[in-house]
Protein backbone atom coordinates (compact mmCIF):
# COMPACT_ATOMS: atom_id res chain seq x y z
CA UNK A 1 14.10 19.14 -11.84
CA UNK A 2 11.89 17.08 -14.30
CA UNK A 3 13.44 13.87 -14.89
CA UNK A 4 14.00 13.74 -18.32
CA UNK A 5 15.96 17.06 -18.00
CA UNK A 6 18.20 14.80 -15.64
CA UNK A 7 18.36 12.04 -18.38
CA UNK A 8 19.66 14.65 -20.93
CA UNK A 9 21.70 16.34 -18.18
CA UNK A 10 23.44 13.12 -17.48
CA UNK A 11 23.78 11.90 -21.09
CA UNK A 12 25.34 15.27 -21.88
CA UNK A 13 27.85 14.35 -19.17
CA UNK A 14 26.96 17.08 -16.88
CA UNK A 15 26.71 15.63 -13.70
CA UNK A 16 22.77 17.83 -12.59
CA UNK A 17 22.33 18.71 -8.99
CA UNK A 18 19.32 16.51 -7.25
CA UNK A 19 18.81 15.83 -3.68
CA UNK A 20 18.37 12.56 -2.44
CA UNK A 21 14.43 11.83 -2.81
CA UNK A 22 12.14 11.30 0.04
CA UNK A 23 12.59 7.57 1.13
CA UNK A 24 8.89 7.19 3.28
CA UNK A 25 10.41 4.53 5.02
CA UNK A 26 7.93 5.91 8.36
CA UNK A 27 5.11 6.15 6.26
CA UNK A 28 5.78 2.78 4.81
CA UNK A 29 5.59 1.14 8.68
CA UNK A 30 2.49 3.22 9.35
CA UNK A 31 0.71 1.88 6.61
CA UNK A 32 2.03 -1.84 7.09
CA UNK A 33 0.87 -1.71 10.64
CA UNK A 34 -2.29 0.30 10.64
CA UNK A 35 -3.84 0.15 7.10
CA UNK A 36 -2.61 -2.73 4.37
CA UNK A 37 0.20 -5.08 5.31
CA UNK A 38 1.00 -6.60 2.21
CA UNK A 39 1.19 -3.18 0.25
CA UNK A 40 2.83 -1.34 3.48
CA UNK A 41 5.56 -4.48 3.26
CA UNK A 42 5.82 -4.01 -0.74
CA UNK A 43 6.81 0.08 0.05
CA UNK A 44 9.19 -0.79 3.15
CA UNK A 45 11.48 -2.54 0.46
CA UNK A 46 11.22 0.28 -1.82
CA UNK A 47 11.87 2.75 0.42
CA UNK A 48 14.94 1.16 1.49
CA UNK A 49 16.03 0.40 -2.28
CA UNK A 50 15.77 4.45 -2.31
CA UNK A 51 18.81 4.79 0.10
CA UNK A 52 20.85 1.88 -1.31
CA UNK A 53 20.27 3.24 -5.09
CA UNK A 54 21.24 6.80 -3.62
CA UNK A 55 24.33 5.00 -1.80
CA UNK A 56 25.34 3.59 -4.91
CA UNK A 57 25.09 6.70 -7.10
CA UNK A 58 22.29 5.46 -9.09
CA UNK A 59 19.80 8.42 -8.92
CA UNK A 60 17.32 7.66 -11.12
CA UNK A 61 17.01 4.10 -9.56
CA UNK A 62 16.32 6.07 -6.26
CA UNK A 63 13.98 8.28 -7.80
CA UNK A 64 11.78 5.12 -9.56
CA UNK A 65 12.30 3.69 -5.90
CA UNK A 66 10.70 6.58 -4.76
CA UNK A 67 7.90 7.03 -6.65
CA UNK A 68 6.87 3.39 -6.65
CA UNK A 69 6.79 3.43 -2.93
CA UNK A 70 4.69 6.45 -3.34
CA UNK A 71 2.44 4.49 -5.37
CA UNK A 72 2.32 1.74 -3.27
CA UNK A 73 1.28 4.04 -0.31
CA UNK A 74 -1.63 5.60 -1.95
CA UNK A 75 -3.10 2.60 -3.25
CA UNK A 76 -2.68 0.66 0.30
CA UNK A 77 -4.54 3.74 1.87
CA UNK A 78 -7.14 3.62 -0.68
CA UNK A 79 -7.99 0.22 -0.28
CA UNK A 80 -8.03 0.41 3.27
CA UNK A 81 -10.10 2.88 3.52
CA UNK A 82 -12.26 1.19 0.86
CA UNK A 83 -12.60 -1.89 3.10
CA UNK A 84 -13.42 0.27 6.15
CA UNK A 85 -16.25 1.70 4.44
CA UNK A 86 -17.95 -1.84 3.04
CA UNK A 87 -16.92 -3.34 6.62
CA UNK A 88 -18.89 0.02 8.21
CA UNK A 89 -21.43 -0.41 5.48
CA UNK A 90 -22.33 -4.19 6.09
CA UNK A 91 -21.97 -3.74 9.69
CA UNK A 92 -25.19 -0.91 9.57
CA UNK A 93 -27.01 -3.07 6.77
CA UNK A 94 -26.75 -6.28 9.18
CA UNK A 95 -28.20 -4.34 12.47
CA UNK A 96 -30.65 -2.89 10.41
CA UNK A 97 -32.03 -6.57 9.11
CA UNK A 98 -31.40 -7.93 13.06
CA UNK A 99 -33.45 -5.24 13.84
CA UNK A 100 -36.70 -5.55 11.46
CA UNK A 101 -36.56 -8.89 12.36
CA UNK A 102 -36.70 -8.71 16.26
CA UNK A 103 -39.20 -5.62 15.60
CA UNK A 104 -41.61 -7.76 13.75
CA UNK A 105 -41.94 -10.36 15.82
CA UNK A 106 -43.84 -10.91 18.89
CA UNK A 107 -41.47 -11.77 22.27
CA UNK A 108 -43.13 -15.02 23.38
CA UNK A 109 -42.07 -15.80 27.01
């Protein structure tokens, strides 16, 4: 159900039938241990505002909890893997240079 057929829904005073959204709580800790802490920390407390807004009976508030932690998960994974590629990237470009340079000169013993 779109969300602002809920809005109209609820403003009509028909209470609409949603299920409680996705909280990513698991993907939250993956992604604050393995990929981006600060981001992965950011989405842990959204994820958990998703239950408590639920708990409260404020489902929009859990849905916006939702999708920011969504948010917040996709742009911690994209900059991770950003900074494993420039990591992987300077790592080749430096053994390259170390390289040429050994190569071109002459081992004196």
């Amino acid at each position: 159900m779109e969300e602002n057929e809920i809005i109209k829904k609820e403003s009509q005073g028909i209470e609409p039938i949603v299920t409680k959204p996705d909280n990513l709580m698991v993907w939250s800790i993956l992604e604050t241990v393995l990929l981006c802490m600060p981001l992965g920390v950011a989405a842990i407390l959204y994820s958990n505002k998703v239950d408590l807004l639920w708990a409260e009976g404020d489902r929009m508030g859990s849905l916006n909890a939702a999708k920011t932690a969504k948010k917040l998960l996709i742009i911690g994974a994209c900059l991770a893997v950003a900074f494993w590629i420039l990591y992987i990237l300077f790592f080749v470009v430096y053994m390259v240079i170390i390289i040429g340079v050994v190569a071109s000169e002459e081992l004196v013993w």
